[in-house]
PDB file of N, CA and C in Angstrom:
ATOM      1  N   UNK A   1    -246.243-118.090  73.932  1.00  0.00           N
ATOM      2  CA  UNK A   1    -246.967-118.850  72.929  1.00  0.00           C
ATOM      3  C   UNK A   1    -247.892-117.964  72.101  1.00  0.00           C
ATOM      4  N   UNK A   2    -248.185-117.220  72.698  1.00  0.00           N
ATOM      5  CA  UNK A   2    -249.049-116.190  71.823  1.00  0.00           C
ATOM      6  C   UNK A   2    -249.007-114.919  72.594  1.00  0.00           C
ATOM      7  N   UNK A   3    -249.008-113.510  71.683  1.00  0.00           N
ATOM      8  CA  UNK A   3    -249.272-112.123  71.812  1.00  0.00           C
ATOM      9  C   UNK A   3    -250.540-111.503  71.431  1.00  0.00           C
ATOM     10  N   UNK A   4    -251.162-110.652  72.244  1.00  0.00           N
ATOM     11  CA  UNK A   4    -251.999-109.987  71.836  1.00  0.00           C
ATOM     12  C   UNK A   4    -251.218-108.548  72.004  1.00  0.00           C
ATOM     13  N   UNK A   5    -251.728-107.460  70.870  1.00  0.00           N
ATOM     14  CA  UNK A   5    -251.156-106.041  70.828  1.00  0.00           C
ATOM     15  C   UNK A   5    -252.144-105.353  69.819  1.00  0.00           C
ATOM     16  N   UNK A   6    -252.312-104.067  70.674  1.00  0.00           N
ATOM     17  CA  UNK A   6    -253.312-103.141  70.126  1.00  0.00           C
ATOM     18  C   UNK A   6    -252.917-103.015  68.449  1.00  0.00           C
ATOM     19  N   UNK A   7    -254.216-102.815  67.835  1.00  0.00           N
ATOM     20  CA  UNK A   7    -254.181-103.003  66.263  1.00  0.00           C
ATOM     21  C   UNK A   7    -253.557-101.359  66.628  1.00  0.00           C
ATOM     22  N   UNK A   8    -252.502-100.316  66.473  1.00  0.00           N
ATOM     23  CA  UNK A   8    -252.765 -99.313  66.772  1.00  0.00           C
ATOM     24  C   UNK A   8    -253.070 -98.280  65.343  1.00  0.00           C
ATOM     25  N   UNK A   9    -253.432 -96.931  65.466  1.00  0.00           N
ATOM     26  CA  UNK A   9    -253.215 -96.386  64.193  1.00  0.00           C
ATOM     27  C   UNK A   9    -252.944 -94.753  65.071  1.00  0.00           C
ATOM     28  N   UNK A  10    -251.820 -94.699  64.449  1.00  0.00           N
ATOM     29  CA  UNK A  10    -252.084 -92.704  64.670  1.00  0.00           C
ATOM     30  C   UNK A  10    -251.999 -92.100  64.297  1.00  0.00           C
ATOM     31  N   UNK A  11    -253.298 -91.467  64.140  1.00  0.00           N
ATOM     32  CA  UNK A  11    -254.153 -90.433  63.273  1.00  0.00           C
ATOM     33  C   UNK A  11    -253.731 -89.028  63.980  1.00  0.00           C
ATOM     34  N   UNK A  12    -253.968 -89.054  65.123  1.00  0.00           N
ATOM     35  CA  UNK A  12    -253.483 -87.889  65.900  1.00  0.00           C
ATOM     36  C   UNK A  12    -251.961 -87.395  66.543  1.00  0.00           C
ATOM     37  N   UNK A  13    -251.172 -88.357  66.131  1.00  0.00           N
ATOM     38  CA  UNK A  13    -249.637 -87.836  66.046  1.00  0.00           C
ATOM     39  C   UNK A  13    -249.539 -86.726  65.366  1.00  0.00           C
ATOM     40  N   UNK A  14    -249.241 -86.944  63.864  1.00  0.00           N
ATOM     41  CA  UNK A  14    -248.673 -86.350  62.782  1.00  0.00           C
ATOM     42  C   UNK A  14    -249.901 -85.044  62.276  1.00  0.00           C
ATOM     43  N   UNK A  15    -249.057 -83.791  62.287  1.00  0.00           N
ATOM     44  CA  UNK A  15    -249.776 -82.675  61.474  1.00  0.00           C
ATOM     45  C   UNK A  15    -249.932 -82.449  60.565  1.00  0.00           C
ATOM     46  N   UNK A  16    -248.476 -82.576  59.955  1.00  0.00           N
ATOM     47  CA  UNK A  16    -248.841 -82.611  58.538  1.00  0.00           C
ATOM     48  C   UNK A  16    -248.884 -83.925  57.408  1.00  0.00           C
ATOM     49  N   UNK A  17    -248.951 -83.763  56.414  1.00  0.00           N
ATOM     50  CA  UNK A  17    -249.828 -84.653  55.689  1.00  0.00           C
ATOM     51  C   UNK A  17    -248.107 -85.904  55.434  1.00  0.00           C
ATOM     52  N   UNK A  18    -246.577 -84.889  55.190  1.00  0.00           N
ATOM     53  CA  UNK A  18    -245.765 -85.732  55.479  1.00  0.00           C
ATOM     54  C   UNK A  18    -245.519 -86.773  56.210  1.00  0.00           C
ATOM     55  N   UNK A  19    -245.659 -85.900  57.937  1.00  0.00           N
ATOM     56  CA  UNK A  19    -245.721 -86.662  58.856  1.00  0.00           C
ATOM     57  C   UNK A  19    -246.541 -87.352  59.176  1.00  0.00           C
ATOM     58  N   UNK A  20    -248.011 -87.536  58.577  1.00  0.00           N
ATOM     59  CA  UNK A  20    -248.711 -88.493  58.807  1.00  0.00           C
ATOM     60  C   UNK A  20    -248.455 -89.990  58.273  1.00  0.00           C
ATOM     61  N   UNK A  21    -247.965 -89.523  57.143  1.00  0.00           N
ATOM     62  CA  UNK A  21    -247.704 -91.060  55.979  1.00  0.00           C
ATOM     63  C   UNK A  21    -246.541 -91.571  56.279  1.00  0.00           C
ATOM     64  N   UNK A  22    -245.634 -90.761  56.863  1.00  0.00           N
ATOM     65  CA  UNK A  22    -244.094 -91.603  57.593  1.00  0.00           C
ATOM     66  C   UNK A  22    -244.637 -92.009  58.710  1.00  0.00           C
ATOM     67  N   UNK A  23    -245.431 -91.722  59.660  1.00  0.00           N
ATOM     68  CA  UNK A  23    -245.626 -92.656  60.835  1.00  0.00           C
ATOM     69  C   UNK A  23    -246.694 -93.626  60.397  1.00  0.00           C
ATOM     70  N   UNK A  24    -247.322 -93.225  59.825  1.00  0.00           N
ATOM     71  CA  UNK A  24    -248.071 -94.666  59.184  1.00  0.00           C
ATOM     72  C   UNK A  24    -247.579 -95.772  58.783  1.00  0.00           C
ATOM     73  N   UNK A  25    -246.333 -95.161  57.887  1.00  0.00           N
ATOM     74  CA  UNK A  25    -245.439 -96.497  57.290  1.00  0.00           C
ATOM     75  C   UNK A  25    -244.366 -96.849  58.032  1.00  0.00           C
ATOM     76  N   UNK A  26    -244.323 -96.356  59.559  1.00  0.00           N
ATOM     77  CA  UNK A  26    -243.622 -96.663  60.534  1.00  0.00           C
ATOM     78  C   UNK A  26    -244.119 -97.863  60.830  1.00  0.00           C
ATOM     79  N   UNK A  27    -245.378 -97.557  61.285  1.00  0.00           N
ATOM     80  CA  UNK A  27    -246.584 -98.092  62.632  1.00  0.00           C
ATOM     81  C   UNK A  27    -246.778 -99.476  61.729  1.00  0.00           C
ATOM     82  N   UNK A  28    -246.767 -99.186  60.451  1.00  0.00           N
ATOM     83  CA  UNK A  28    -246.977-100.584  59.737  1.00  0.00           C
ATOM     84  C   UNK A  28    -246.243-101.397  59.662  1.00  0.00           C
ATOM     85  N   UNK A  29    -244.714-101.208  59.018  1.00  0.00           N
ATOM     86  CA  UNK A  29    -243.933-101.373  59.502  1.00  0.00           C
ATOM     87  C   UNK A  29    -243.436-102.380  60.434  1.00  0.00           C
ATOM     88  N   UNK A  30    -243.761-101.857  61.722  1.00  0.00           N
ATOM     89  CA  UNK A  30    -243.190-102.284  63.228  1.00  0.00           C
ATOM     90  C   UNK A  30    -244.455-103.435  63.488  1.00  0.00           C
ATOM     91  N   UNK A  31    -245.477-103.376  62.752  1.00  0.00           N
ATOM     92  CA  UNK A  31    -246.826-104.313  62.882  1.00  0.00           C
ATOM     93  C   UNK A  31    -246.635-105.773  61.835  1.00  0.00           C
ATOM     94  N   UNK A  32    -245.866-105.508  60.749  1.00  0.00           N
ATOM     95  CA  UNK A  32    -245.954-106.722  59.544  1.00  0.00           C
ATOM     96  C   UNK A  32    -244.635-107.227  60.573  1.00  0.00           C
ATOM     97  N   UNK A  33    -243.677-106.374  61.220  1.00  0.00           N
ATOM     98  CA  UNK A  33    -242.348-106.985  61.581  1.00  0.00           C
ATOM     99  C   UNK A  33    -242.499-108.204  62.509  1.00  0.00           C
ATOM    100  N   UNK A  34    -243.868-107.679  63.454  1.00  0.00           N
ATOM    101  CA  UNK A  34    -244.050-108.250  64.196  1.00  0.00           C
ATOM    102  C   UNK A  34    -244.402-109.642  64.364  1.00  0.00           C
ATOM    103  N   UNK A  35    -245.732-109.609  63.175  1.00  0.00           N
ATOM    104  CA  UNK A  35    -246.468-110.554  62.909  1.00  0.00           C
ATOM    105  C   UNK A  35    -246.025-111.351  62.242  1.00  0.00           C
ATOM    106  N   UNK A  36    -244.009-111.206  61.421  1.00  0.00           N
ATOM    107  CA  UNK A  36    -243.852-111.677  60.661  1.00  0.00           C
ATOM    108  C   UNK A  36    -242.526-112.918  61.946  1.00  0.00           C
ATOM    109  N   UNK A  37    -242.118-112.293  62.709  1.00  0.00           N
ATOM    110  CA  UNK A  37    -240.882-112.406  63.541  1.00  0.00           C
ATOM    111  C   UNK A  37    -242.111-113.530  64.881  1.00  0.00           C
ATOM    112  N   UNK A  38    -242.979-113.044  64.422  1.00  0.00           N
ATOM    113  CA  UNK A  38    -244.223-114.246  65.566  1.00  0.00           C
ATOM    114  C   UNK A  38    -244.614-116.008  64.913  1.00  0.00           C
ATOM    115  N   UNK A  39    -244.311-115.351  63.305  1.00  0.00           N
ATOM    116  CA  UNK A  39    -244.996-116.596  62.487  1.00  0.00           C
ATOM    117  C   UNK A  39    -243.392-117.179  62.225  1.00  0.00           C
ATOM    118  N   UNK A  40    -242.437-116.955  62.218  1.00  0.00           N
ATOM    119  CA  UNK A  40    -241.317-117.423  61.819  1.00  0.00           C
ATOM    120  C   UNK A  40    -241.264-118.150  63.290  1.00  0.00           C
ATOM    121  N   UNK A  41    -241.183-117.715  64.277  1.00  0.00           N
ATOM    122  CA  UNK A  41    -241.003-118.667  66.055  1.00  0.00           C
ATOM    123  C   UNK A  41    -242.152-118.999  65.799  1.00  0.00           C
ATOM    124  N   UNK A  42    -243.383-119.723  65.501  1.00  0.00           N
ATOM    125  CA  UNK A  42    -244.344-120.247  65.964  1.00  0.00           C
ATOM    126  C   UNK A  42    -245.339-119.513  67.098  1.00  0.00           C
ATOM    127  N   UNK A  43    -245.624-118.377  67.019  1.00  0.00           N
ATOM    128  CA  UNK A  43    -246.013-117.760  67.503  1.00  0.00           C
ATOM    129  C   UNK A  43    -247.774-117.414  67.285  1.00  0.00           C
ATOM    130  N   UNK A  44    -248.320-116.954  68.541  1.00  0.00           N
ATOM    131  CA  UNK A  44    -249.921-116.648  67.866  1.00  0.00           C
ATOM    132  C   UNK A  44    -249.960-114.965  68.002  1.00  0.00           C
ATOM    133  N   UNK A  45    -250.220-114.351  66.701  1.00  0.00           N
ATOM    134  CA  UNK A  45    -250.080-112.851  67.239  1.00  0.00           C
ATOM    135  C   UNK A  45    -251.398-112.118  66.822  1.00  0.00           C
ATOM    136  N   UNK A  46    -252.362-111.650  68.058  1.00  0.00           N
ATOM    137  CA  UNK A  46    -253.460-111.306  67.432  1.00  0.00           C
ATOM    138  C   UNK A  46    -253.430-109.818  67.963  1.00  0.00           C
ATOM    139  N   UNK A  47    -253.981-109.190  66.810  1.00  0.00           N
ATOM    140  CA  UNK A  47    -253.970-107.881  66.789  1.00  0.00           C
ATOM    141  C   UNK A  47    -255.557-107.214  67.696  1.00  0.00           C
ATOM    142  N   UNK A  48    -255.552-106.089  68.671  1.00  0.00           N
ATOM    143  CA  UNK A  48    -256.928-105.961  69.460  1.00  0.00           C
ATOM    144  C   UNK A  48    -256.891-104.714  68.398  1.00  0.00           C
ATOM    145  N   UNK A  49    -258.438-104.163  68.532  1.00  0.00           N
ATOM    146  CA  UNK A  49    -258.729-103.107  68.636  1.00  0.00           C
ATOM    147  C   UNK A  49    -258.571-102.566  70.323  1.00  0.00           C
ATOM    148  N   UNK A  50    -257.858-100.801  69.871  1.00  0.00           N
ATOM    149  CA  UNK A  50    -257.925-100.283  71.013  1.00  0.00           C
ATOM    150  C   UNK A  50    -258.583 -99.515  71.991  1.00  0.00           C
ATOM    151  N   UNK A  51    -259.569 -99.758  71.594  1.00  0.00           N
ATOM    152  CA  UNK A  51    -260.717 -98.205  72.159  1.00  0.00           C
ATOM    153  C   UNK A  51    -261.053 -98.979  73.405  1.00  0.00           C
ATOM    154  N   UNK A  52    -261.344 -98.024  74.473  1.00  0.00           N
ATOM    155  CA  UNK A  52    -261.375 -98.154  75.582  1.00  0.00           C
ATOM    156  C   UNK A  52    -260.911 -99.746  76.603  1.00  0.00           C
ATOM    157  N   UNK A  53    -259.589 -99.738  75.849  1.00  0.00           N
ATOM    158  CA  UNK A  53    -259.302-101.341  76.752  1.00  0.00           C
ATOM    159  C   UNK A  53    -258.566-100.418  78.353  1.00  0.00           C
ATOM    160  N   UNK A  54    -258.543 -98.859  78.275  1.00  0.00           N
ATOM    161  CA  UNK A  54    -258.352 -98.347  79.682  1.00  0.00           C
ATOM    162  C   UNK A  54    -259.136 -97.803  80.316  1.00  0.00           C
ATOM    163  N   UNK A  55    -260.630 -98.284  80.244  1.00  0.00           N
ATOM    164  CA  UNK A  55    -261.591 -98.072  80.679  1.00  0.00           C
ATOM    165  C   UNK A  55    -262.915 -99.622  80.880  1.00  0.00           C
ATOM    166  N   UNK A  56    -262.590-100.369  80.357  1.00  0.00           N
ATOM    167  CA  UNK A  56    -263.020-101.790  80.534  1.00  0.00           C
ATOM    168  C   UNK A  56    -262.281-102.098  82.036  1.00  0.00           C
ATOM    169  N   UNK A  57    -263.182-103.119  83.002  1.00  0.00           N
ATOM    170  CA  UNK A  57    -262.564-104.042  84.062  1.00  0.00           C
ATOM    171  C   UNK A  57    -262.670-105.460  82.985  1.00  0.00           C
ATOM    172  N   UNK A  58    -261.221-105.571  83.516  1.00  0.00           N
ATOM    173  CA  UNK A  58    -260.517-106.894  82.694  1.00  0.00           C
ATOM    174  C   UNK A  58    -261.130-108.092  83.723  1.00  0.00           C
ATOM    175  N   UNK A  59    -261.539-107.818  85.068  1.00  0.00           N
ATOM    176  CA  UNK A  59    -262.468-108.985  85.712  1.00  0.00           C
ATOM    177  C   UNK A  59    -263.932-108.908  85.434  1.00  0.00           C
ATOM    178  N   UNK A  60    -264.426-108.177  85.177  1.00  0.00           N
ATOM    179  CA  UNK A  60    -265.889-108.197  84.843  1.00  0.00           C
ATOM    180  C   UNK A  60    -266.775-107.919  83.695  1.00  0.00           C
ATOM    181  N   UNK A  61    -265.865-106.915  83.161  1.00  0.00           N
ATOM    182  CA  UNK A  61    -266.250-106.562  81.316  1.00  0.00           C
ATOM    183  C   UNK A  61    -267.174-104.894  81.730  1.00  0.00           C
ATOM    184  N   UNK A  62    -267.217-104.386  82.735  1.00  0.00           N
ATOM    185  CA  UNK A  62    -268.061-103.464  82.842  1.00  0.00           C
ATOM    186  C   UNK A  62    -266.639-102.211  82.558  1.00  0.00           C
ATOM    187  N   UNK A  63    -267.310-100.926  82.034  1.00  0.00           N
ATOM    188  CA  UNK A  63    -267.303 -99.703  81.552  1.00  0.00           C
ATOM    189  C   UNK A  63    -267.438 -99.203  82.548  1.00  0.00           C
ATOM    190  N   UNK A  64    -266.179 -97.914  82.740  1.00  0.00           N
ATOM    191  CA  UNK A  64    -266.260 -96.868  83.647  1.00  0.00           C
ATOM    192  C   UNK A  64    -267.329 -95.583  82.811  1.00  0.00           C
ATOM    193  N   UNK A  65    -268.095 -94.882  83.727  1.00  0.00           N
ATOM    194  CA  UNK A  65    -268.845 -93.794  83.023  1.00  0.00           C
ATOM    195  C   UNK A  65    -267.305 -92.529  82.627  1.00  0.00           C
ATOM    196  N   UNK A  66    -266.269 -92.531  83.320  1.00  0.00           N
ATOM    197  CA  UNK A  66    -265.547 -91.082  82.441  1.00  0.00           C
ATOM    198  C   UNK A  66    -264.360 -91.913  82.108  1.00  0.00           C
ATOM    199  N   UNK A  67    -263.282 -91.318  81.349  1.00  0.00           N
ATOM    200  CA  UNK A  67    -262.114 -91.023  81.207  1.00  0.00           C
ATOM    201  C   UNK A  67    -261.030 -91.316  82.318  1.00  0.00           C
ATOM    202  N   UNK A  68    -260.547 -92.224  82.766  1.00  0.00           N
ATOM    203  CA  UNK A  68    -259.143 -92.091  83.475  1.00  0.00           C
ATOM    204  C   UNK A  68    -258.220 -90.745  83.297  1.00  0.00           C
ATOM    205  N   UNK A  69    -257.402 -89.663  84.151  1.00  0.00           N
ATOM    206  CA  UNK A  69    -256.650 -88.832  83.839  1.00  0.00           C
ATOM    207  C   UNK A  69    -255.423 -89.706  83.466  1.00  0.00           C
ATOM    208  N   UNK A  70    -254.364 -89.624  83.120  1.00  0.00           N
ATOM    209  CA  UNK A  70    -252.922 -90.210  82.604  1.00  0.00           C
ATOM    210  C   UNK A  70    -252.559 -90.120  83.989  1.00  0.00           C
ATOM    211  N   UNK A  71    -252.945 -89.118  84.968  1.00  0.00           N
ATOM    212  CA  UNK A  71    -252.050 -89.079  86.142  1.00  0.00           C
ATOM    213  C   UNK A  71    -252.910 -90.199  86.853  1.00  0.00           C
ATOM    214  N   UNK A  72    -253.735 -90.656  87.071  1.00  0.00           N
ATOM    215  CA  UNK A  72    -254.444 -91.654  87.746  1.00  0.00           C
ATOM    216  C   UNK A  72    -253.856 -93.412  87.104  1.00  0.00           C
ATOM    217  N   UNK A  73    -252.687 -93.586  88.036  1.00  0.00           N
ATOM    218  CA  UNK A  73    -251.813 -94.944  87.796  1.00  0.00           C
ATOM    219  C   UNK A  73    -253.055 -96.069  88.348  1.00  0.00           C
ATOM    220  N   UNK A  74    -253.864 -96.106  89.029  1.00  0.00           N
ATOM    221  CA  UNK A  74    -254.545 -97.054  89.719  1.00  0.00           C
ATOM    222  C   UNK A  74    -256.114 -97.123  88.725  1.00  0.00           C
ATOM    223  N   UNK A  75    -256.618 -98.739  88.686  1.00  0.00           N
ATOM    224  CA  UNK A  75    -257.966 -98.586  88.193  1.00  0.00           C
ATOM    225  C   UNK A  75    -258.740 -98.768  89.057  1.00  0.00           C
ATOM    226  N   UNK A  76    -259.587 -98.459  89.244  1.00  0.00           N
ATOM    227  CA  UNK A  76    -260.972 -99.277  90.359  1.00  0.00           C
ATOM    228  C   UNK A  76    -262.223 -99.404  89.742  1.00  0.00           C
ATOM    229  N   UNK A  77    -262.423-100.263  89.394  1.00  0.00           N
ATOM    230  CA  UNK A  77    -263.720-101.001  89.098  1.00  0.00           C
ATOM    231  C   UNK A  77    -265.122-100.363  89.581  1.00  0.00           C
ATOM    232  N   UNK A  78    -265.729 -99.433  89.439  1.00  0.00           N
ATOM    233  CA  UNK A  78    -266.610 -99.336  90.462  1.00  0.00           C
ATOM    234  C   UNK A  78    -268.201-100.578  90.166  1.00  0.00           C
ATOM    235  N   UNK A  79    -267.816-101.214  89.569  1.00  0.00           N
ATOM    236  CA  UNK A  79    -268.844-102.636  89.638  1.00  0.00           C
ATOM    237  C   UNK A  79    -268.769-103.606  90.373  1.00  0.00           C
ATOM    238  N   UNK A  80    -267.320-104.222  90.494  1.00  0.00           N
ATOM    239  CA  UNK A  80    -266.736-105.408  90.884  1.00  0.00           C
ATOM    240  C   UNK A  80    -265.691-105.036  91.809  1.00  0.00           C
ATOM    241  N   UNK A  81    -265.346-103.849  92.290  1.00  0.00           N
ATOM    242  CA  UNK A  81    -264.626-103.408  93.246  1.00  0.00           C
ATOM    243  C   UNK A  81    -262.951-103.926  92.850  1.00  0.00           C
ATOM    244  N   UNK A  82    -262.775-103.736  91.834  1.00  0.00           N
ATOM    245  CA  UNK A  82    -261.299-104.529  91.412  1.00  0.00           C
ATOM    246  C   UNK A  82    -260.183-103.548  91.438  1.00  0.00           C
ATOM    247  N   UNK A  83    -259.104-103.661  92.360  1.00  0.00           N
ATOM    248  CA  UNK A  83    -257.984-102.362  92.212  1.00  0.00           C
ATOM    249  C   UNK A  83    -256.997-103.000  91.893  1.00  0.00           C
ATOM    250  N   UNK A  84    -256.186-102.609  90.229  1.00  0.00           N
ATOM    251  CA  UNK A  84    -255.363-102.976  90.071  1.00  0.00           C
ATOM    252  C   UNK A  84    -254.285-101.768  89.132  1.00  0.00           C
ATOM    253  N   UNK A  85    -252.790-101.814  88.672  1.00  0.00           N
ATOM    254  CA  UNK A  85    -252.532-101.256  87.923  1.00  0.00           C
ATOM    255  C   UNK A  85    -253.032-100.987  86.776  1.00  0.00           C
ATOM    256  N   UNK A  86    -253.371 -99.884  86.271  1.00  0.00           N
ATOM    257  CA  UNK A  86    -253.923 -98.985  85.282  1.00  0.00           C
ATOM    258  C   UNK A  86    -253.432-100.178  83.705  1.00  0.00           C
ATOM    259  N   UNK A  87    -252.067 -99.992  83.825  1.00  0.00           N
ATOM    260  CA  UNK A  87    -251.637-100.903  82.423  1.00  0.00           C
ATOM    261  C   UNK A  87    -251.740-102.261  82.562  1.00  0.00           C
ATOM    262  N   UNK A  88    -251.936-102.899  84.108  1.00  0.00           N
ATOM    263  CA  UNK A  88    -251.601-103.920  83.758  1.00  0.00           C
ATOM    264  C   UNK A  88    -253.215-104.443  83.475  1.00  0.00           C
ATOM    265  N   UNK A  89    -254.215-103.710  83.961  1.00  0.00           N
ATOM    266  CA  UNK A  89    -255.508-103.947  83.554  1.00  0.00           C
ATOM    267  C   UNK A  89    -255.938-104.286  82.425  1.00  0.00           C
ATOM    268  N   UNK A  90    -255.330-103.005  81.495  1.00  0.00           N
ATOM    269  CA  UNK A  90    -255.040-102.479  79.951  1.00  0.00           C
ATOM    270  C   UNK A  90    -254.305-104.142  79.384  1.00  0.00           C
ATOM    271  N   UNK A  91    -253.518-104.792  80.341  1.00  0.00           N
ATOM    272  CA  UNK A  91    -253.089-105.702  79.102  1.00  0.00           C
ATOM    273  C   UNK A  91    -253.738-106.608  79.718  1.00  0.00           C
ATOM    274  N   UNK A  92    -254.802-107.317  80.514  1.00  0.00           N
ATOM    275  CA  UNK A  92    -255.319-108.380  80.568  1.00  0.00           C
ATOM    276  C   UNK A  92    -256.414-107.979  79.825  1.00  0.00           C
ATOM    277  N   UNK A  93    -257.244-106.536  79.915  1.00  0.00           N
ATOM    278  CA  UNK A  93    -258.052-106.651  78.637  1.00  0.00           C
ATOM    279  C   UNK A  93    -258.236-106.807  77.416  1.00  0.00           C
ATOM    280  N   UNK A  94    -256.668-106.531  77.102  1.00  0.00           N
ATOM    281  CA  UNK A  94    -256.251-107.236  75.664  1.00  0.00           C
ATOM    282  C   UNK A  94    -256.427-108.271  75.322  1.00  0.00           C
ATOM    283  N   UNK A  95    -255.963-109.303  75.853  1.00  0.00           N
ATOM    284  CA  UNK A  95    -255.806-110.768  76.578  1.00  0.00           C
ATOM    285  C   UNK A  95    -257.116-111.105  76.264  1.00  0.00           C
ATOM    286  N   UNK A  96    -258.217-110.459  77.266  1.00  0.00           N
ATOM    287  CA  UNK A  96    -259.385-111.121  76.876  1.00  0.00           C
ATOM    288  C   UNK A  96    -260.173-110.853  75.836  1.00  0.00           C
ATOM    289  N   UNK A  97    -259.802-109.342  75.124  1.00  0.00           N
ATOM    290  CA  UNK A  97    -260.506-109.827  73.765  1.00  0.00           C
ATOM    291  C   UNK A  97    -259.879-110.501  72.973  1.00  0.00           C
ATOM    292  N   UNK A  98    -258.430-110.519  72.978  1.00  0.00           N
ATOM    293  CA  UNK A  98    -257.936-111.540  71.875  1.00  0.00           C
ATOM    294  C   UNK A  98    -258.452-113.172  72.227  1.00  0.00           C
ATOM    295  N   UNK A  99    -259.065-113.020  73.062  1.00  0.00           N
ATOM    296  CA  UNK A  99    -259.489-114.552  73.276  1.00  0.00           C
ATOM    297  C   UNK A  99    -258.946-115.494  74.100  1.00  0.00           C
ATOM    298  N   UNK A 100    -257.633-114.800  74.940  1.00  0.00           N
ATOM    299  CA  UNK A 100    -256.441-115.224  75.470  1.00  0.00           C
ATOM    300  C   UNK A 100    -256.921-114.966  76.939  1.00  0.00           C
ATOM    301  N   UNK A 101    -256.340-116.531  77.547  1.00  0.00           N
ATOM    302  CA  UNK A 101    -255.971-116.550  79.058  1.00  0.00           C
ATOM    303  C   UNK A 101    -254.966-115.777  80.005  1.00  0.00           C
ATOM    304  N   UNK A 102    -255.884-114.696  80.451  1.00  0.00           N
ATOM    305  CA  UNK A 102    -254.473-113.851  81.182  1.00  0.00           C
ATOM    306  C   UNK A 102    -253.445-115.012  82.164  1.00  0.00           C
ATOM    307  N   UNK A 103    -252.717-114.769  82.333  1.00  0.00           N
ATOM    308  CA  UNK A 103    -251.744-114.945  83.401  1.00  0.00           C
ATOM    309  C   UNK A 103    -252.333-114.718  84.414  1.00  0.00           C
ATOM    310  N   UNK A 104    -251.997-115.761  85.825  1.00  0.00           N
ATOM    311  CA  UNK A 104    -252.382-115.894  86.831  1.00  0.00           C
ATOM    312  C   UNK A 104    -251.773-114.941  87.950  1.00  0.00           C
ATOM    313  N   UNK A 105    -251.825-114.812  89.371  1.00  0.00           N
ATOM    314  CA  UNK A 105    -250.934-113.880  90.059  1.00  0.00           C
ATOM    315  C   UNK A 105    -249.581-113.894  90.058  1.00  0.00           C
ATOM    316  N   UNK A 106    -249.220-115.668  90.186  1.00  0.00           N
ATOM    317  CA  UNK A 106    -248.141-115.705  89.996  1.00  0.00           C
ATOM    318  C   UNK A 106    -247.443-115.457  88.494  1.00  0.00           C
ATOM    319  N   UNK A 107    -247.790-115.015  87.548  1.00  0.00           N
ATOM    320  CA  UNK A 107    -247.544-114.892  86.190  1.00  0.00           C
ATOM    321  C   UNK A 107    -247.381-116.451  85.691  1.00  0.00           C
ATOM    322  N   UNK A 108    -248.302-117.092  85.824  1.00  0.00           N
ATOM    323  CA  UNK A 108    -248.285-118.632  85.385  1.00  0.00           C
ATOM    324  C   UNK A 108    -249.415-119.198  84.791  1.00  0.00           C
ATOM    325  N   UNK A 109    -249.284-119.457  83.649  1.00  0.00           N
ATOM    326  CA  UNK A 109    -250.858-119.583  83.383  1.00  0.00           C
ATOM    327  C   UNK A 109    -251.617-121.050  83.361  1.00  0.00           C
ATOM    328  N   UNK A 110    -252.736-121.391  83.611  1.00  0.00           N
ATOM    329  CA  UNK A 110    -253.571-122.494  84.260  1.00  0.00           C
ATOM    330  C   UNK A 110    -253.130-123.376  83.262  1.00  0.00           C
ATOM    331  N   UNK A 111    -252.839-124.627  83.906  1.00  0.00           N
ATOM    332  CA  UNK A 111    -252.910-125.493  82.597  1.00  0.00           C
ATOM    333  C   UNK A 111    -253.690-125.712  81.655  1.00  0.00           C
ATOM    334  N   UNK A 112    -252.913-126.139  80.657  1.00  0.00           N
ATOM    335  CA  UNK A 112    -253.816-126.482  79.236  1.00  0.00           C
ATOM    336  C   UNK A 112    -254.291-125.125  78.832  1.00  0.00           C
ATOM    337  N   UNK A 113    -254.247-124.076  79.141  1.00  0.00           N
ATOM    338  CA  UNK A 113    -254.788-122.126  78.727  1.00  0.00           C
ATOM    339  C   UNK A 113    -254.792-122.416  77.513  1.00  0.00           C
ATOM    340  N   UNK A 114    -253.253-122.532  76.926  1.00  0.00           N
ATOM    341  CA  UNK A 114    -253.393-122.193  75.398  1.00  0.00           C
ATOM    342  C   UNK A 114    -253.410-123.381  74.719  1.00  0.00           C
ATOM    343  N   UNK A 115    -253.401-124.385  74.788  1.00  0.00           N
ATOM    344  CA  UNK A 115    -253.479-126.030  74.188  1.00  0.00           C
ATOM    345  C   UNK A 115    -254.463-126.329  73.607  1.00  0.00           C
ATOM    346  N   UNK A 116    -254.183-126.821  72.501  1.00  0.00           N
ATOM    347  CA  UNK A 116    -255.577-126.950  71.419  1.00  0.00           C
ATOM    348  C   UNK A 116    -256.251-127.992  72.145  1.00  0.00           C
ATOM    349  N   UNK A 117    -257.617-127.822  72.085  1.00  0.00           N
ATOM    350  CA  UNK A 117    -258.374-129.020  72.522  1.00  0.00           C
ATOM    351  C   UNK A 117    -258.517-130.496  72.199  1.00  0.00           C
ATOM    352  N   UNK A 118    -258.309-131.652  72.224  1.00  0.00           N
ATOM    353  CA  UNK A 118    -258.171-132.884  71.542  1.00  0.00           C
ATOM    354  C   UNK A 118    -259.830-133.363  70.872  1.00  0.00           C
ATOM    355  N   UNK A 119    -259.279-134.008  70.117  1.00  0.00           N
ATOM    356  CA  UNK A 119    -260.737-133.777  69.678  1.00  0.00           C
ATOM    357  C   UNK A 119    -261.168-135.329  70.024  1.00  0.00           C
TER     358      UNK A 119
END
């Protein structure tokens, strides 16, 4: 019913000034396709900013003080003691800034999550 996906931009791919403006008009691209292939199915597609959604706990909202290495697959919370996969953390924090109800353990989400409210 709805997607959340990092607004992304990359600045730090491309060296030269070619390759910067072809992956730009890639990245854009693959972003209008998206948003366009979401609104045609009835879809909700909200775009996050990405800065540190791999360093946020997606249960508590608290900030790690360093950097995760790429080789470090596991997160741990050191606030809320939360151990979970590295990405899958990364996409419930998406989730919650887009405003969106993560998925439950069983990948099922609570009733009524995304249902407009009656007025």
């Amino acid at each position: 019913d709805a997607i959340a996906v990092e607004d992304f931009r990359p600045k730090f791919l491309a060296r030269t000034t070619m390759a910067r403006k072809a992956a730009d008009a890639t990245i854009g691209a693959s972003k209008m396709a998206l948003i366009e292939m979401g609104r045609k199915h009835g879809r909700d597609v909200r775009l996050v900013h990405p800065a540190h959604t791999t360093m946020d706990c997606a249960s508590c909202g608290a900030r790690t003080k360093h950097a995760l290495p790429l080789s470090e697959r596991t997160y741990t919370c050191t606030a809320c003691a939360v151990v979970s996969p590295r990405d899958k953390n990364s996409a419930r924090v998406m989730l919650v800034r887009a405003g969106l109800t993560p998925a439950g353990v069983e990948g099922a989400r609570p009733l009524g999550a995304l249902l407009p409210e009656a007025a």
